[in-house]
C-alpha atoms as a PDB file:
ATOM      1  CA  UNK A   1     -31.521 -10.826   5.465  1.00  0.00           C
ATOM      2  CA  UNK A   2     -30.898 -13.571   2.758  1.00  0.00           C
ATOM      3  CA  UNK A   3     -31.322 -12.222  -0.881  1.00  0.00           C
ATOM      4  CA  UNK A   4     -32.986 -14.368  -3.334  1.00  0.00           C
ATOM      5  CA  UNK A   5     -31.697 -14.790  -6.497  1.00  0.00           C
ATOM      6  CA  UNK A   6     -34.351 -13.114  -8.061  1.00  0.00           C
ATOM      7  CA  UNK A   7     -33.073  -9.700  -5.939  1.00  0.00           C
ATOM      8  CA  UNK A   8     -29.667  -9.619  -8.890  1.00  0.00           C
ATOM      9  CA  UNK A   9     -30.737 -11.978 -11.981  1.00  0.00           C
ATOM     10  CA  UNK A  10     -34.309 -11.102 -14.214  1.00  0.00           C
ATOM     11  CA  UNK A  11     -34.593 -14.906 -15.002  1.00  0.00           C
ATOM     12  CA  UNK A  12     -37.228 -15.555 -18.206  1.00  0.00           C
ATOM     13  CA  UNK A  13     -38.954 -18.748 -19.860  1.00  0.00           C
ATOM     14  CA  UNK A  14     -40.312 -18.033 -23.044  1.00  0.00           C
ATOM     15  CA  UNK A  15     -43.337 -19.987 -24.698  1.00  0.00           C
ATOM     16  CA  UNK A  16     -40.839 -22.838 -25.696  1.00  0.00           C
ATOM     17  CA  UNK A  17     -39.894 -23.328 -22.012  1.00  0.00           C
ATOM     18  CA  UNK A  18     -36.521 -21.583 -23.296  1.00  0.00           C
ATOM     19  CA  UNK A  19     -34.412 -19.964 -19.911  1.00  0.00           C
ATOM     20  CA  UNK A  20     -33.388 -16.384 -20.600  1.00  0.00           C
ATOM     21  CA  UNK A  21     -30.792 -14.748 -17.704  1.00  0.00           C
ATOM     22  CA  UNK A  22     -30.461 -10.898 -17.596  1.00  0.00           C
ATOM     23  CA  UNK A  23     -30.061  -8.248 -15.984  1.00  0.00           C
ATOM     24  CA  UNK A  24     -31.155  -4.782 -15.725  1.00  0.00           C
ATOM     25  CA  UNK A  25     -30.338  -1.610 -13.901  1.00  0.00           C
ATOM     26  CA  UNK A  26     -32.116  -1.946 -10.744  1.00  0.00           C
ATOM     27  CA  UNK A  27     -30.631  -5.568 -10.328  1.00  0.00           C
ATOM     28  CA  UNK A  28     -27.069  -4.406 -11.394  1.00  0.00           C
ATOM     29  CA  UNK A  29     -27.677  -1.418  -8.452  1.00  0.00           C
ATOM     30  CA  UNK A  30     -29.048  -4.703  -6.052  1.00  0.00           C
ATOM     31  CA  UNK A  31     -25.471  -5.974  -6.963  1.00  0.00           C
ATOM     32  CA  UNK A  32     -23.330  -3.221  -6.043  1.00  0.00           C
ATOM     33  CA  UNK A  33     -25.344  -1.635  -2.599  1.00  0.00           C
ATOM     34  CA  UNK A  34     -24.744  -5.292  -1.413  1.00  0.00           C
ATOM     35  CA  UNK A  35     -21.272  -5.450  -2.151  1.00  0.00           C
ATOM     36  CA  UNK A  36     -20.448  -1.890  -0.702  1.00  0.00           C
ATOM     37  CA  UNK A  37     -22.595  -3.140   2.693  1.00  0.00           C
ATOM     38  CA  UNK A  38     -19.895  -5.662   2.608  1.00  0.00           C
ATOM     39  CA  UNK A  39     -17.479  -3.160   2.529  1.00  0.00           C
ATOM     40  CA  UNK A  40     -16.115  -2.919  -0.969  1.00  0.00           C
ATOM     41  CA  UNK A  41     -15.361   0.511  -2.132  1.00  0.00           C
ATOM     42  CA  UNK A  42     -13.272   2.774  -4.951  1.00  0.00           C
ATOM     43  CA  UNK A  43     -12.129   6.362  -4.164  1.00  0.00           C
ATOM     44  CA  UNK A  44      -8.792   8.097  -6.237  1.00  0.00           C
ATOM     45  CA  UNK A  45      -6.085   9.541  -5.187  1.00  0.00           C
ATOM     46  CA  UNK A  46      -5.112  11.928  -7.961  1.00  0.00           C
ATOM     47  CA  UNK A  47      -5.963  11.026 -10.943  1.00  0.00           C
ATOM     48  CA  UNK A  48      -5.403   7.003  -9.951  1.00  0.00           C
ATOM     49  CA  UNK A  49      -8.757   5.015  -9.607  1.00  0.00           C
ATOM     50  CA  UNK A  50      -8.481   2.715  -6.303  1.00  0.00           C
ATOM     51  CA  UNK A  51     -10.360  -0.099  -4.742  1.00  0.00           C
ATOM     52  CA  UNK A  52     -10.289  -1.619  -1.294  1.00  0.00           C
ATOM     53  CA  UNK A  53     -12.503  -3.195   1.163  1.00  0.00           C
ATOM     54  CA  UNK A  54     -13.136  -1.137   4.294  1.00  0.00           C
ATOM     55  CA  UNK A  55     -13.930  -3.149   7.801  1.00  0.00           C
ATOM     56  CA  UNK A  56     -14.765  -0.032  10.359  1.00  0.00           C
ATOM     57  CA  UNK A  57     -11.614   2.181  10.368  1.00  0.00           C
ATOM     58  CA  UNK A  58      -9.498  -0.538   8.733  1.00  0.00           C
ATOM     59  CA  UNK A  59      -9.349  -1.443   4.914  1.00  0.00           C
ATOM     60  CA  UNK A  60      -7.023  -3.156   2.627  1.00  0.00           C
ATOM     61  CA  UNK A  61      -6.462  -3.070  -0.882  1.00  0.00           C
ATOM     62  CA  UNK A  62      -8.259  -4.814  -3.526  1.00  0.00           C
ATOM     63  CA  UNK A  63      -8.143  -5.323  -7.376  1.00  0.00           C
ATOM     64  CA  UNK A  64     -11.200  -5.084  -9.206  1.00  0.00           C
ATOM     65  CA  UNK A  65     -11.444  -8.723 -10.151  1.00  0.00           C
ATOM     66  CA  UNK A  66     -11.908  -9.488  -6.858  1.00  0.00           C
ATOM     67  CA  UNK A  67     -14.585  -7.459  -6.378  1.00  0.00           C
ATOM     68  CA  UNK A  68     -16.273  -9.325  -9.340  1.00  0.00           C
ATOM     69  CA  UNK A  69     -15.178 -12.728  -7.371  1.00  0.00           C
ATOM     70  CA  UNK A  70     -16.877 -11.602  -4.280  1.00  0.00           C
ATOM     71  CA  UNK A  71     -20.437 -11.194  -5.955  1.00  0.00           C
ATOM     72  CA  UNK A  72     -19.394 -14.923  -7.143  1.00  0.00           C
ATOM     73  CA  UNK A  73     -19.384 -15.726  -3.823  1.00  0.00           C
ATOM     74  CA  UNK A  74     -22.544 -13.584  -3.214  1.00  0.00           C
ATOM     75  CA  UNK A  75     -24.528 -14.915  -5.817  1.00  0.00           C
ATOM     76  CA  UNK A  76     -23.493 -18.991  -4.065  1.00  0.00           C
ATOM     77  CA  UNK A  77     -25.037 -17.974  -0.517  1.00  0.00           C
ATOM     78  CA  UNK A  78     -28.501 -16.733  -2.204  1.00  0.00           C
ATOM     79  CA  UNK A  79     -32.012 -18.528  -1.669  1.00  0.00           C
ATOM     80  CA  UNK A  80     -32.271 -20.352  -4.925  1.00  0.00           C
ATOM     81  CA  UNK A  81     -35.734 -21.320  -3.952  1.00  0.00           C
ATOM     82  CA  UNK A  82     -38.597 -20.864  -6.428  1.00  0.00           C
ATOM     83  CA  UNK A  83     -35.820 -20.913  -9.518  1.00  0.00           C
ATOM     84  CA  UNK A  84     -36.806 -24.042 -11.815  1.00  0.00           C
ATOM     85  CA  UNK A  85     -35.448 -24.733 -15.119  1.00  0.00           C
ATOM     86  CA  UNK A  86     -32.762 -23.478 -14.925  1.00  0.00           C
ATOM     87  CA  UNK A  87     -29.427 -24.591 -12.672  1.00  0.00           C
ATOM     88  CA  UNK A  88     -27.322 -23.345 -10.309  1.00  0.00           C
ATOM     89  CA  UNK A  89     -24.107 -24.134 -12.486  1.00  0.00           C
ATOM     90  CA  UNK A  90     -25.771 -22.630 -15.380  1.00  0.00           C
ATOM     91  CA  UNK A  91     -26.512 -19.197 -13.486  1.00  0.00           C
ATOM     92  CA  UNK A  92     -22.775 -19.353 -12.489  1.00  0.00           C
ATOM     93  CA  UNK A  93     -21.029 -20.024 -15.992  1.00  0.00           C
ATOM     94  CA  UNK A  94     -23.712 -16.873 -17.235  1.00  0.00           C
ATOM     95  CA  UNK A  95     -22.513 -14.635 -14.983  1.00  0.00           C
ATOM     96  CA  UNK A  96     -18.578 -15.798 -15.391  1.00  0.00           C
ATOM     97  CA  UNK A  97     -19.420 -14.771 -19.302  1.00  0.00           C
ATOM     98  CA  UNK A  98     -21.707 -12.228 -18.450  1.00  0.00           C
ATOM     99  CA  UNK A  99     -20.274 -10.236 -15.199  1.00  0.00           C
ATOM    100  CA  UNK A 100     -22.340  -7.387 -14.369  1.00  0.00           C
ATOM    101  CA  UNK A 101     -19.916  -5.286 -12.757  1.00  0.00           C
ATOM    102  CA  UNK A 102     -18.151  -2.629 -14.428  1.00  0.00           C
ATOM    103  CA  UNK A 103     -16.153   0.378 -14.130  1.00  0.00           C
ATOM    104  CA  UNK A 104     -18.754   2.452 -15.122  1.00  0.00           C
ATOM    105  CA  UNK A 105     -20.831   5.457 -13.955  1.00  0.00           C
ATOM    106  CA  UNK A 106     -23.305   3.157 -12.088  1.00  0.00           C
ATOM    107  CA  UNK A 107     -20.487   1.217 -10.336  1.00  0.00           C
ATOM    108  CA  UNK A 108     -18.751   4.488  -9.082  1.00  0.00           C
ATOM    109  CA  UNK A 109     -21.576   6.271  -7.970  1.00  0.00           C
ATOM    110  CA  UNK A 110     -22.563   3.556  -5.602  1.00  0.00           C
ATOM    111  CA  UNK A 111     -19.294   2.339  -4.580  1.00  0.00           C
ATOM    112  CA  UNK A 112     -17.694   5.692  -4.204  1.00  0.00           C
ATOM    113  CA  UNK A 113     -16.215   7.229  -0.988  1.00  0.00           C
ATOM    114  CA  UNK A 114     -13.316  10.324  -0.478  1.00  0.00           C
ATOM    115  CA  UNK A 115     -10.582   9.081   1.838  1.00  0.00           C
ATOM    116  CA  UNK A 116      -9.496  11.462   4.510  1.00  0.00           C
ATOM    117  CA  UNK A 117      -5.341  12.585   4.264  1.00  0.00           C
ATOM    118  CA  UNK A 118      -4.480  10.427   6.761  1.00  0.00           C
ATOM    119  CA  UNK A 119      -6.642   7.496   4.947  1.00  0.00           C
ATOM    120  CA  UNK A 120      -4.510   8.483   1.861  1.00  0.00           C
ATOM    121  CA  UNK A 121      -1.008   8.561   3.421  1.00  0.00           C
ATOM    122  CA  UNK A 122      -1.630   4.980   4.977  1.00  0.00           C
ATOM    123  CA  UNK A 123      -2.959   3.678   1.780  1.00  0.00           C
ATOM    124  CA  UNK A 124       0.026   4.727  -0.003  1.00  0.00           C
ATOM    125  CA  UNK A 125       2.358   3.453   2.693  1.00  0.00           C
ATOM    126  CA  UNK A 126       0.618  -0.011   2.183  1.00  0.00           C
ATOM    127  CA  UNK A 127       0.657  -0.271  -1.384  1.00  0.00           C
ATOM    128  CA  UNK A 128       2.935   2.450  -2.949  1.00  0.00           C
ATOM    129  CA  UNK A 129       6.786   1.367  -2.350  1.00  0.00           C
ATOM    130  CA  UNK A 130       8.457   4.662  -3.588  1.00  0.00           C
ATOM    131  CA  UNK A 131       5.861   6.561  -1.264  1.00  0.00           C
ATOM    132  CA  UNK A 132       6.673   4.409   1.690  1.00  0.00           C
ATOM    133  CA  UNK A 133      10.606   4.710   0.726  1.00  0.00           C
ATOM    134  CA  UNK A 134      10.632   8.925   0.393  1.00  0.00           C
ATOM    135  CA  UNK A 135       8.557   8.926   3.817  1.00  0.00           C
ATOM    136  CA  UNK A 136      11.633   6.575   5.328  1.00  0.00           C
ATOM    137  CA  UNK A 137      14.088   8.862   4.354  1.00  0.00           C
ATOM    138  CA  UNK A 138      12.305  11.682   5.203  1.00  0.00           C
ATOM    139  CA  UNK A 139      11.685  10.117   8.720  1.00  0.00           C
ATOM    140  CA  UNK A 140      15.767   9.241   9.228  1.00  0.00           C
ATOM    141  CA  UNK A 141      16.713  13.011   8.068  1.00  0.00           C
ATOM    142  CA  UNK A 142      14.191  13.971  11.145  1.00  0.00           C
ATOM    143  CA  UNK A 143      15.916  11.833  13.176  1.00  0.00           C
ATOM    144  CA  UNK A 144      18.909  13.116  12.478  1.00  0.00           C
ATOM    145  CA  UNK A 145      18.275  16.543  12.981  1.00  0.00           C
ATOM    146  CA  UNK A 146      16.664  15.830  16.046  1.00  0.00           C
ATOM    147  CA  UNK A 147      19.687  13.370  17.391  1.00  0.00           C
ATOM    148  CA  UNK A 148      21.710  16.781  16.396  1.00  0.00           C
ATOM    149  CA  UNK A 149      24.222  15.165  13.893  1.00  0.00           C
ATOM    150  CA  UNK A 150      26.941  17.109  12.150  1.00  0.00           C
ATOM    151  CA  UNK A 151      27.373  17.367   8.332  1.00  0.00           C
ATOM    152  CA  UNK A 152      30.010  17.220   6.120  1.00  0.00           C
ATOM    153  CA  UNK A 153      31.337  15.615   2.167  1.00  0.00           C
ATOM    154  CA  UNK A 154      33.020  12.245   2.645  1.00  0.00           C
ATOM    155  CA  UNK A 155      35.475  14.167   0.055  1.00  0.00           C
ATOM    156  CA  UNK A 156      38.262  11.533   1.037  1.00  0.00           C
ATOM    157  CA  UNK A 157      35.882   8.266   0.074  1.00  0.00           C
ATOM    158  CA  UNK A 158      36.723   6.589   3.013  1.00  0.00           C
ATOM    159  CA  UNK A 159      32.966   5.889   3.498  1.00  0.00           C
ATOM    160  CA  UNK A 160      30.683   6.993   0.585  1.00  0.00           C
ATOM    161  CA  UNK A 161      32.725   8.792  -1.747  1.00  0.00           C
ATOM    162  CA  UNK A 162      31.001  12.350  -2.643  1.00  0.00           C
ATOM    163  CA  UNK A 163      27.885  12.076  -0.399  1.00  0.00           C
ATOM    164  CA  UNK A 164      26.623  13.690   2.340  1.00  0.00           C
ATOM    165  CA  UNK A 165      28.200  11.832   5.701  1.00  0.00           C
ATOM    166  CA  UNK A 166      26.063  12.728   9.245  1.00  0.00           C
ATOM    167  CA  UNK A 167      27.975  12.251  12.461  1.00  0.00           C
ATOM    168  CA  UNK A 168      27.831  12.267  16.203  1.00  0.00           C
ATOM    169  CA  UNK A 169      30.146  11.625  18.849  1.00  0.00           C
ATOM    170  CA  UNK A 170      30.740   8.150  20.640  1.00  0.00           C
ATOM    171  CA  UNK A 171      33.345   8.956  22.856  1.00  0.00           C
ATOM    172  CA  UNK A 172      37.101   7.919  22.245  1.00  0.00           C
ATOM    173  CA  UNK A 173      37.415   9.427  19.038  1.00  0.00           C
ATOM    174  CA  UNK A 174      34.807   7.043  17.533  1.00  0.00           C
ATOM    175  CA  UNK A 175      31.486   8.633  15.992  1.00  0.00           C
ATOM    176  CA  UNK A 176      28.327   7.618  14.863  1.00  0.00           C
ATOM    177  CA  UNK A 177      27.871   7.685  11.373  1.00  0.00           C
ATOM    178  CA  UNK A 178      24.812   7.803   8.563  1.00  0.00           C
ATOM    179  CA  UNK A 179      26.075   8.090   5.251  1.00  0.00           C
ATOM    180  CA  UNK A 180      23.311   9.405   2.289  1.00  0.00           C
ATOM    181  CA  UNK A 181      23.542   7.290  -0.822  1.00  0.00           C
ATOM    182  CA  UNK A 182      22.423   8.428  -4.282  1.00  0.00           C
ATOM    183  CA  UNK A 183      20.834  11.585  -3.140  1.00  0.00           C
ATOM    184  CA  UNK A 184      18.249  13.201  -5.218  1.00  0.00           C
ATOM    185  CA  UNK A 185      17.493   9.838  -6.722  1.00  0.00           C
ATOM    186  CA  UNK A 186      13.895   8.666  -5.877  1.00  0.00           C
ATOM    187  CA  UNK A 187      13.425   5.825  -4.735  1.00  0.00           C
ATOM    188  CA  UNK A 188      16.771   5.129  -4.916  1.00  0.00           C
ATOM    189  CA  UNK A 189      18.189   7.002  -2.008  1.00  0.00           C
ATOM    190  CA  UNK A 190      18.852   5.700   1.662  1.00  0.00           C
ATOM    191  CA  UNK A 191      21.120   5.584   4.186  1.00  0.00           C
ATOM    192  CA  UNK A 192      24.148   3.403   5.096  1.00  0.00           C
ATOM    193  CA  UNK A 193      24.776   3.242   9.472  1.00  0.00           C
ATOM    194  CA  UNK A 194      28.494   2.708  10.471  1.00  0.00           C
ATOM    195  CA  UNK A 195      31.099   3.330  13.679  1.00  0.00           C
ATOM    196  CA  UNK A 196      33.925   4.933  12.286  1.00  0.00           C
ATOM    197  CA  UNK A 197      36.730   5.804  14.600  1.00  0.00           C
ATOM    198  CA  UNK A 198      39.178   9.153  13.309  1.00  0.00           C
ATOM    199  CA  UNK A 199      42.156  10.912  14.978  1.00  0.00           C
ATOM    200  CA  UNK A 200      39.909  13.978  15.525  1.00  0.00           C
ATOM    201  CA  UNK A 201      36.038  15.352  14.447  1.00  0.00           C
ATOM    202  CA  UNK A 202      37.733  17.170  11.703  1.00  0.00           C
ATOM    203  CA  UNK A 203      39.095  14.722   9.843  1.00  0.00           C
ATOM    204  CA  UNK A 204      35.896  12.901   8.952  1.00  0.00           C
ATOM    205  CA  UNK A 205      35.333  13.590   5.432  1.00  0.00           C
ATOM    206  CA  UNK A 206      38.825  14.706   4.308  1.00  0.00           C
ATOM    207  CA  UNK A 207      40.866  11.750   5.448  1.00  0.00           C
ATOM    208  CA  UNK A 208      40.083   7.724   5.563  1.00  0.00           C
ATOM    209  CA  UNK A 209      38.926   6.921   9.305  1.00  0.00           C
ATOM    210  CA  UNK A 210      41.360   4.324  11.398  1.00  0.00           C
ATOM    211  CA  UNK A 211      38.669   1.843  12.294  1.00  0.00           C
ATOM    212  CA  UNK A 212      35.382   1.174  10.405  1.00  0.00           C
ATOM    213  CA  UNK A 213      32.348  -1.154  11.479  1.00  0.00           C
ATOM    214  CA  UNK A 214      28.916  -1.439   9.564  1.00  0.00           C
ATOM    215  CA  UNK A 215      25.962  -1.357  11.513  1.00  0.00           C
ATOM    216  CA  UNK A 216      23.191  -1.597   9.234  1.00  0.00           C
ATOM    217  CA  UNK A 217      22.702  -0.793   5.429  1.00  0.00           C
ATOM    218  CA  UNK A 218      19.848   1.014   4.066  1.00  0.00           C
ATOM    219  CA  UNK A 219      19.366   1.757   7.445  1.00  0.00           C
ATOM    220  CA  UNK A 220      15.390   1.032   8.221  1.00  0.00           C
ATOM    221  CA  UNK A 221      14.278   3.382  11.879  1.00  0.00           C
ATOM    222  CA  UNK A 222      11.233   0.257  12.402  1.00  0.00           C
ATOM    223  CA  UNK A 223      13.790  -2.553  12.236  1.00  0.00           C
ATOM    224  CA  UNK A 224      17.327  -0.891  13.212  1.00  0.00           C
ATOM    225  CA  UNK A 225      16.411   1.044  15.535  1.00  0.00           C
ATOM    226  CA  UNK A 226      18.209  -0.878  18.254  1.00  0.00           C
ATOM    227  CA  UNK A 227      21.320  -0.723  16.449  1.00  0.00           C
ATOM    228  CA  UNK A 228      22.279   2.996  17.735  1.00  0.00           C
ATOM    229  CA  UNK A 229      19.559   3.420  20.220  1.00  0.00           C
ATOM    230  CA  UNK A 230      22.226   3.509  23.239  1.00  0.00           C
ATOM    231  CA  UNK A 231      23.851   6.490  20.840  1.00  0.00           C
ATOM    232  CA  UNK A 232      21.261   8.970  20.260  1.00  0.00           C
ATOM    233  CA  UNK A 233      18.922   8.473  23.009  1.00  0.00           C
END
């Protein structure tokens, strides 16, 4: 179905053949039921207002301008037939001054839809970086416990003085190695991957090891992976 452009914009000629645009609450709901059949949505997550534009299963992130931008677009695909005395540039540069969207009542009764948990947790991997870090680190202390890594203080600051150092045996007196930066720092936390080679398991920790090779900082599971994979698994 093609909409008209009489289906979002009350357009008037007075007795002077002066061109009034407006519109009113049935065209502003027009607006928005089109936009949300093209997807566009806002839900919240908390207390945080969000938009995004939802294709089946899938949906990104959007700002709210560009929901504005896409009834832009809208408004250039309608049937402009019928509409005299007025131009097509002039409906344009009205609507630029005069946008009918807001972030009001209308506009989120219309446009509003609850994400599931999952739908949550993949929005805020997408678009929330200290969500998507604490749900990396959380993922490589999994791993580790899974891998069944010891624990111990790197006391001795031979690898990250102070912190938390997670090993595993290599063979020949060499060991896997994660060492946990600034922990208890949000955000700010992460993991350091190294081969560190010591005269026995105890010493790791409480003495500086012989040999020492980096294998990846801020170790990432997605993209290092392949690194240890040979170790662990």
């Amino acid at each position: 179905m093609q909409y008209t452009i009489h289906d979002y914009i009350i357009i008037t000629k007075s007795k002077n053949q002066k061109v009034t645009l407006g519109v009113d609450d049935k065209k502003k709901e027009n607006i928005l039921k089109s936009l949300f059949k093209q997807g566009y949505r806002k839900s919240m997550i908390g207390s945080k207002r969000i938009y995004y534009r939802r294709s089946g299963s899938n949906f990104k992130s959007v700002h709210f301008h560009e929901i504005q931008y896409a009834f832009y677009e809208m408004i250039k695909s309608c049937d402009f037939h019928g509409v005299r005395n007025v131009s097509f540039s002039e409906i344009l540069n009205w609507l630029y001054r005069n946008c009918p969207i807001k972030q009001n009542m209308q506009f989120d009764q219309i446009m509003a839809e609850t994400l599931t948990e999952d739908e949550i947790h993949i929005y805020l991997l997408q678009n929330d970086g200290n969500y998507a870090h604490k749900i990396k680190v959380q993922q490589c202390f999994s791993k580790i416990r899974v891998w069944n890594f010891g624990e111990t203080i790197d006391t001795a600051g031979g690898i990250s003085k102070s912190n938390p150092l997670y090993y595993k045996s290599i063979g020949e007196n060499k060991f896997l190695i994660f060492s946990y930066y600034n922990p208890g720092v949000l955000s700010h936390d992460g993991f350091d991957s190294c081969i560190a080679e010591y005269k026995s398991l105890k010493d790791i920790g409480l003495r500086q090891p012989l040999s020492y090779k980096p294998l990846a900082f801020s170790f990432d599971l997605d993209q290092d992976l392949h690194l240890i994979d040979k170790y662990v698994n």
